[in-house]
Protein backbone atom coordinates (compact mmCIF):
# COMPACT_ATOMS: atom_id res chain seq x y z
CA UNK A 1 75.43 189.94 97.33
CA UNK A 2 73.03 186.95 96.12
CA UNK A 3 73.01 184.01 97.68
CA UNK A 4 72.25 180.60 96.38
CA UNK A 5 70.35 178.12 98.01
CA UNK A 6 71.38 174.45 97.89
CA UNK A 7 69.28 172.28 100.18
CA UNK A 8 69.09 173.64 103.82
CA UNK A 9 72.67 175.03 103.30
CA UNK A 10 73.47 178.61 102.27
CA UNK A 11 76.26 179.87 100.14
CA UNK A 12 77.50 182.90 98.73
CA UNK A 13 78.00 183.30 94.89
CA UNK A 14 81.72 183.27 94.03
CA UNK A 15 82.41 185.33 90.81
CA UNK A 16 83.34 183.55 88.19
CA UNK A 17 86.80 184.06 87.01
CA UNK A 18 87.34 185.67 83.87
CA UNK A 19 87.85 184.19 80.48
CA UNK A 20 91.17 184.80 79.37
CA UNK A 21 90.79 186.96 76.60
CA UNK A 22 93.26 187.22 73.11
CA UNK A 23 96.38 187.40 72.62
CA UNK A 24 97.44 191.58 71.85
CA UNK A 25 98.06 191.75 68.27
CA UNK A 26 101.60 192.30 67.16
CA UNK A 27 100.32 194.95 64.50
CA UNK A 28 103.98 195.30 63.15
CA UNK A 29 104.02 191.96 62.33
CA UNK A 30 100.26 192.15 61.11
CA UNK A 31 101.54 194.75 58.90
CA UNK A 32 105.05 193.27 57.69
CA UNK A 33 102.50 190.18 56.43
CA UNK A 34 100.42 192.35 54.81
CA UNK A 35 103.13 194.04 52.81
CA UNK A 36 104.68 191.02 52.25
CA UNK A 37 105.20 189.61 48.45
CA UNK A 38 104.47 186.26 47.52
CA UNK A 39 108.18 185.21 46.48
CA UNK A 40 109.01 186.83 50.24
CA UNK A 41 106.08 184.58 51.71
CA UNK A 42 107.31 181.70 50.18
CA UNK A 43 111.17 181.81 50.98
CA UNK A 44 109.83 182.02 54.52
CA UNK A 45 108.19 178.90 54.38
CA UNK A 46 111.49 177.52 52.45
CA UNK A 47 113.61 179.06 55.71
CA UNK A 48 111.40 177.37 58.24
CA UNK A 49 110.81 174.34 56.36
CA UNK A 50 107.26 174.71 56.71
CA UNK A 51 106.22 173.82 53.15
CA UNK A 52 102.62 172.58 51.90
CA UNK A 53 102.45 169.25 49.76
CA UNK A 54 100.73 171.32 47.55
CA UNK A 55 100.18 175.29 45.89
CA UNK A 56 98.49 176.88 43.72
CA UNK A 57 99.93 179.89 42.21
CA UNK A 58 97.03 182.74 40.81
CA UNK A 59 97.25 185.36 39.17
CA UNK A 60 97.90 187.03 35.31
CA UNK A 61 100.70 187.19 34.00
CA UNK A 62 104.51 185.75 33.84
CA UNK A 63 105.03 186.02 37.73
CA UNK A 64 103.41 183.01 38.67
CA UNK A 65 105.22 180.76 36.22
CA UNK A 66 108.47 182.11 36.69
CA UNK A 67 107.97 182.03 40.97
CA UNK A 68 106.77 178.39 40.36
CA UNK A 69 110.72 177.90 38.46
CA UNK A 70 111.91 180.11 41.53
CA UNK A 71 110.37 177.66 44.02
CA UNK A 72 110.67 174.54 42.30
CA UNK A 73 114.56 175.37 42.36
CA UNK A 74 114.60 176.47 45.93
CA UNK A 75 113.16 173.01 47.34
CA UNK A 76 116.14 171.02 45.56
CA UNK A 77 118.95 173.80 46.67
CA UNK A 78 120.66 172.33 49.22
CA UNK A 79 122.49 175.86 50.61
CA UNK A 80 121.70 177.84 53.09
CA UNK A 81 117.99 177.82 53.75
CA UNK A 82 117.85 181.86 54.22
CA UNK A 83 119.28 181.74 50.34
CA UNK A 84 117.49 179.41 48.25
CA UNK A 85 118.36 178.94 45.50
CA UNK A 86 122.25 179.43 45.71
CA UNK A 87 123.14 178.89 42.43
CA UNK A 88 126.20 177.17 44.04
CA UNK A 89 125.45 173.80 45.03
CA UNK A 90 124.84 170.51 42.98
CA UNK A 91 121.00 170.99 42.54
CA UNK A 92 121.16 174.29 41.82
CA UNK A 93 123.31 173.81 39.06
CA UNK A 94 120.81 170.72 37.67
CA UNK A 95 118.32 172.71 38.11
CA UNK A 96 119.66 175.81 35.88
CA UNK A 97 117.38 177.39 33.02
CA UNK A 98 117.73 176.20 30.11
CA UNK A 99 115.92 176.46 26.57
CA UNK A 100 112.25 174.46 27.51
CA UNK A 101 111.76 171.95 25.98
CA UNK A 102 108.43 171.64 23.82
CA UNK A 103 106.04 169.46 25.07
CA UNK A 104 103.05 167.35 23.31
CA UNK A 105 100.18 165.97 24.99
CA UNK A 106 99.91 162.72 22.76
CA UNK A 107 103.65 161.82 23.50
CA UNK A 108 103.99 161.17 19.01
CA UNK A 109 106.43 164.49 18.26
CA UNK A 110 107.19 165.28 22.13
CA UNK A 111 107.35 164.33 25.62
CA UNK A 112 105.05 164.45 27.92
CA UNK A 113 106.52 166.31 30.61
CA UNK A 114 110.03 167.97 30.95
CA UNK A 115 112.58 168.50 33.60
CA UNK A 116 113.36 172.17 35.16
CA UNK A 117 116.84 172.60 34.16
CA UNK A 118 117.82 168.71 34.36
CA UNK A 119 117.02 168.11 37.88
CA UNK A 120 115.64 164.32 37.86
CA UNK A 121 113.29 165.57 40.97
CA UNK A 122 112.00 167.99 39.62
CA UNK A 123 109.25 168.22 36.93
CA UNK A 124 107.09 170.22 34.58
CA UNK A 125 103.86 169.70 32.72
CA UNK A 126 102.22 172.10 30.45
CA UNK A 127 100.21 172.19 27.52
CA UNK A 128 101.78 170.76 24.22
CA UNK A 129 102.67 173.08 21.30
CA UNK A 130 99.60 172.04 19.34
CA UNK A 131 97.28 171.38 22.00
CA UNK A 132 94.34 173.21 23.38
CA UNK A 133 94.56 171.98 27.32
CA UNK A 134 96.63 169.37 29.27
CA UNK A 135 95.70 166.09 28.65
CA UNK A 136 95.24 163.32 31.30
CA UNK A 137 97.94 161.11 29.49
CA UNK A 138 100.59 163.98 30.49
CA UNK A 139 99.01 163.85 34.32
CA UNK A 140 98.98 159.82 34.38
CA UNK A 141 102.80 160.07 33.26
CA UNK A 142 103.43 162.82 35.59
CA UNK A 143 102.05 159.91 38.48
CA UNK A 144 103.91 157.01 37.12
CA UNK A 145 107.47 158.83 37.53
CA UNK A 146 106.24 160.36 41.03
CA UNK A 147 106.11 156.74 42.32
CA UNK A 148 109.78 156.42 41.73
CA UNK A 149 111.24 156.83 44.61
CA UNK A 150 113.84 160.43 43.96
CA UNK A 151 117.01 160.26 42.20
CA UNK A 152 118.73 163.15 44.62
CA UNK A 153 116.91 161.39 47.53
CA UNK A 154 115.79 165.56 48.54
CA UNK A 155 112.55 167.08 47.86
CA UNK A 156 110.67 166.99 44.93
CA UNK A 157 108.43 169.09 42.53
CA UNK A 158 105.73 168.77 40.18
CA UNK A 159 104.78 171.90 38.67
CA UNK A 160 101.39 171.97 36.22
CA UNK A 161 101.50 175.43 34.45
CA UNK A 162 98.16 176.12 32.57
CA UNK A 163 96.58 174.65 35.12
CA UNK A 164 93.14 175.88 34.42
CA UNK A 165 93.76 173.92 31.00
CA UNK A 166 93.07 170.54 32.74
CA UNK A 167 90.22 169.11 31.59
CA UNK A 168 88.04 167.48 34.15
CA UNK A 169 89.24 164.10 33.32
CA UNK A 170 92.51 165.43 34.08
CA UNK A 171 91.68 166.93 37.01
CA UNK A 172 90.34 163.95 38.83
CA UNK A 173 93.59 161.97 37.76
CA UNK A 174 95.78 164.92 39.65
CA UNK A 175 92.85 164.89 42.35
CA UNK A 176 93.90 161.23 43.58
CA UNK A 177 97.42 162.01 43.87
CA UNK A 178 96.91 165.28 45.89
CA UNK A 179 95.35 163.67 48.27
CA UNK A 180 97.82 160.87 48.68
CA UNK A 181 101.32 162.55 47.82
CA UNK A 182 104.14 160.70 47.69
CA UNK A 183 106.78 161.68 50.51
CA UNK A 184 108.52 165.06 50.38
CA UNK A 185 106.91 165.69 46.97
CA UNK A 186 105.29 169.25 46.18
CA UNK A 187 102.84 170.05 43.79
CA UNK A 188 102.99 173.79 42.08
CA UNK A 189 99.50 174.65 40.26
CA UNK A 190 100.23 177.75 38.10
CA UNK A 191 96.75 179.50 36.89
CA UNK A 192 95.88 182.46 35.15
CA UNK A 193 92.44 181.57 36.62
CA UNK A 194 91.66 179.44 39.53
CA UNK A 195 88.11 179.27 38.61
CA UNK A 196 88.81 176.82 36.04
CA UNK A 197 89.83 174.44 38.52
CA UNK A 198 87.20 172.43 40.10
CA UNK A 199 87.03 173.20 44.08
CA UNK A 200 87.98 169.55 44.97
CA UNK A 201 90.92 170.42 43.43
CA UNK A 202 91.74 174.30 45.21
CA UNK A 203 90.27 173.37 48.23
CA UNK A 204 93.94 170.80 48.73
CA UNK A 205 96.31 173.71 47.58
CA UNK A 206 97.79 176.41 49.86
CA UNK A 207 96.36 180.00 47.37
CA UNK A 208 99.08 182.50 46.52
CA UNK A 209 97.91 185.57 44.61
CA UNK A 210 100.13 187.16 42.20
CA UNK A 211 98.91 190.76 42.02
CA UNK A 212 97.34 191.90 38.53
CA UNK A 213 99.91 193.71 36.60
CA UNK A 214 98.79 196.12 34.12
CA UNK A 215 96.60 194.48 31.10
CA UNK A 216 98.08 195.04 27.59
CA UNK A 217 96.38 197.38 25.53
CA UNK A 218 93.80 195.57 23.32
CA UNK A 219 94.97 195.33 19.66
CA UNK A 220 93.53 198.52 18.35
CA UNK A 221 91.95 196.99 15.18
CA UNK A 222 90.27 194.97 17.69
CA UNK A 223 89.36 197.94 20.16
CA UNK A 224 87.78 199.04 16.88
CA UNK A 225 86.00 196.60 15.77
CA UNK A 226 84.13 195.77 19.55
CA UNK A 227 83.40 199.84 19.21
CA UNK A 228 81.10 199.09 16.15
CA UNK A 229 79.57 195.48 17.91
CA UNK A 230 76.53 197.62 18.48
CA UNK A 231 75.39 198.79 15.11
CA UNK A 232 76.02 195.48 13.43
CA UNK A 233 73.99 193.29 12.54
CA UNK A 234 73.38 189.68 13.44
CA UNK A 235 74.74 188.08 10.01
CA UNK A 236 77.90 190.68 10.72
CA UNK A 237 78.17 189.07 13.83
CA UNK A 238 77.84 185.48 12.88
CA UNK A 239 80.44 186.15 9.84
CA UNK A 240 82.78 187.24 12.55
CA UNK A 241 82.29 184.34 14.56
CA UNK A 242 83.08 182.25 11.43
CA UNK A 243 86.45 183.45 11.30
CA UNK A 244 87.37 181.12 14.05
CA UNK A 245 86.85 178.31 12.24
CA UNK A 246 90.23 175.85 11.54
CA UNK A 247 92.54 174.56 13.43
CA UNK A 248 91.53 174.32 17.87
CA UNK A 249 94.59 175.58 18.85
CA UNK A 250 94.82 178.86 16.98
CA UNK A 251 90.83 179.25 17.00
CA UNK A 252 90.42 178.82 20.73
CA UNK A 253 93.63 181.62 20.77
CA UNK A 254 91.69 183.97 18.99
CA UNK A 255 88.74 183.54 20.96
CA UNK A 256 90.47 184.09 24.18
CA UNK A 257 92.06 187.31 23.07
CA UNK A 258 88.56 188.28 21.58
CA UNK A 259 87.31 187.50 25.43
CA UNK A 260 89.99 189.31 27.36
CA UNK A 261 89.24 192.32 24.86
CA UNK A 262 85.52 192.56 25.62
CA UNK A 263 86.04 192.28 29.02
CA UNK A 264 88.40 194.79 28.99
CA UNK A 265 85.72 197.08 26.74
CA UNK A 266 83.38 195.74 29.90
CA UNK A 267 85.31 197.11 32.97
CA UNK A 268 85.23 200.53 30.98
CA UNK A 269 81.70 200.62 30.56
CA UNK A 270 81.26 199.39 34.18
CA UNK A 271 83.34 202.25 35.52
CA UNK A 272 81.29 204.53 33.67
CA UNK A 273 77.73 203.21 34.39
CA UNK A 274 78.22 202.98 37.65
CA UNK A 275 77.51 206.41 38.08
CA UNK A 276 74.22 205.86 36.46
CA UNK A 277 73.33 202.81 37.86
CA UNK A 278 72.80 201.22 34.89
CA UNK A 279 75.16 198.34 35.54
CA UNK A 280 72.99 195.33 35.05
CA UNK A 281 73.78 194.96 31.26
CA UNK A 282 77.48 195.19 31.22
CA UNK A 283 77.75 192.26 34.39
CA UNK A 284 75.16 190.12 32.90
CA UNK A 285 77.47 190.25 29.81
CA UNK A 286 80.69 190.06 32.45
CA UNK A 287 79.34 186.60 33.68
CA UNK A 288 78.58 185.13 30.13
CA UNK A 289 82.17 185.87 29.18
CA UNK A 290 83.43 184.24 32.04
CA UNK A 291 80.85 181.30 31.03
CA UNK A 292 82.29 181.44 27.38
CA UNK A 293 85.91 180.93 28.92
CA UNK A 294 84.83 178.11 31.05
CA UNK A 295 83.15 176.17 28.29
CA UNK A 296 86.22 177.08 26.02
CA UNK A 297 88.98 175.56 28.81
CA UNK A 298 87.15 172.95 30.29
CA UNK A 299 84.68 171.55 28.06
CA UNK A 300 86.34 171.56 24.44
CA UNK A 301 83.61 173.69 23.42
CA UNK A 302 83.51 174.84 19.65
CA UNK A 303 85.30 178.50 19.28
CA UNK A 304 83.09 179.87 16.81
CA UNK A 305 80.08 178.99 18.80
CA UNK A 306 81.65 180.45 21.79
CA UNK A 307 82.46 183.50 19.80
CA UNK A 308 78.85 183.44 18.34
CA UNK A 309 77.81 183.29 22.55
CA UNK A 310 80.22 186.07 23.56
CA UNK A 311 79.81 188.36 20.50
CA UNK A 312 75.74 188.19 21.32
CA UNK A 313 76.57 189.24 24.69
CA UNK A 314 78.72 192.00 23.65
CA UNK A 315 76.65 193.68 21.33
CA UNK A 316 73.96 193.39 23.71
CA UNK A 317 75.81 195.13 26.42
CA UNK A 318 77.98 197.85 24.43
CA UNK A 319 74.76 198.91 23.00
């Protein structure tokens, strides 16, 4: 045993006691989580009344949008918390789907933002029928009837579908009131694509991911057309770029179908290079797409230069 000398005194080392170590994991619960849905994940939190001031709901799809009605309606249910929403109580009845109605980011031929069902507390913003994102005057309106104080005097909830359709203008406007909700308010962020949101604005939202249901097949006149990028030539291209010229609105939705197309072409051609090795084309292609969206969403960009961008790209890559 080693001894430890302190002065003209003599003492014997004690062993130090040991460190309590973890917890033993509960792997059936680990595993219950794991296999756990979303909608299951968040009717727990309803249950327990453990809910964040603020989501954000990812993934492709309907699921996110309709779980973000789903959850909006459970906050204002006033049943039984293990069955929310009852469809039997005052709020659920308010809060019952009806036909949407549609919205307009100026505020001339629509309003800004619309009830769910026609629960006062409980709110929805999206992008207009003619518009091309969600404007700031629809997020400044959403703020103004937040500050009221709520009509059922129970929770409340704003839900922003298209979220990655804020522009950054936008985004700063929601940013302020995230960080300073009002009481018992909850914000729902619905996103096909949480990249397009800036991180101040993730980093305040609780993620759920939707899983990825199966992608649509690619119009096939389409398929056929991104088969033959490779062999045409650059006024080709350019003259297929110009056909998203017009109106923003149905422009920028031709470009984004053109996108999620070729990078549907570019996961095939990934899965098949990567065999070879040869996967530097098809990613460096990958990223510019997901460039080409960005500009497109956030900065207003023109959609037949983005096509121009993407188609380049493309051809590059399917080559």
């Amino acid at each position: 045993m080693r001894s430890l000398r302190i002065g003209r005194r003599r003492r014997k080392l004690e062993p130090e006691p040991a460190e309590p170590g973890p917890p033993p994991l509960d792997c059936v619960a680990i595993m219950a989580a794991a296999a756990e849905g979303p909608r299951e994940t968040l009717a727990r939190s309803v249950a327990s009344d453990r809910i964040h001031s603020a989501y954000l709901f990812a993934g492709p799809g309907e699921a996110p949008r309709e779980a973000a009605v789903w959850f909006a309606r459970a906050l204002a249910c006033r049943g039984s918390p293990e069955a929310r929403p009852c469809e039997a109580c005052a709020g659920c009845r308010r809060s019952a789907p009806k036909v949407p109605v549609p919205l307009d980011g100026t505020g001339k031929s629509g309003p800004l933002y619309r009830h769910v069902g026609d629960h006062p507390d409980l709110l929805w913003v999206e992008r207009g029928r003619e518009d091309t994102r969600v404007r700031i005057a629809q997020i400044r309106a959403l703020q103004q009837a937040l500050h009221l104080r709520a009509v059922e005097g129970g929770r409340r909830a704003a839900v922003i579908s298209d979220a990655e359709w804020l522009n950054l203008e936008a985004q700063n406007a929601l940013l302020r009131i995230l960080e300073e909700p009002p009481p018992a308010t909850h914000f729902v962020l619905v996103t096909a694509s949480p990249s397009g949101l800036a991180a101040t604005v993730r980093s305040r939202c609780q993620r759920v991911r939707f899983p990825a249901e199966r992608a649509p097949a690619p119009d096939p006149a389409l398929a056929e057309r991104l088969a033959a990028l490779p062999r045409q030539g650059i006024p080709g291209l350019l003259d297929w770029a110009e056909e998203f010229r017009g109106a923003r609105a149905v422009a920028a939705a031709g470009v984004l179908e053109l996108l999620g197309a070729g990078a549907a072409e570019l996961h095939a051609r990934v899965t098949r290079e990567a065999r070879a090795g040869a996967l530097r084309p098809p990613l460096e292609a990958w990223q510019t797409l997901q460039a080409c969206r960005k500009a497109l969403v956030q900065r207003n960009a023109n959609p037949q230069l983005v096509a121009e961008r993407a188609l380049l790209a493309l051809r590059e890559a399917l080559a």
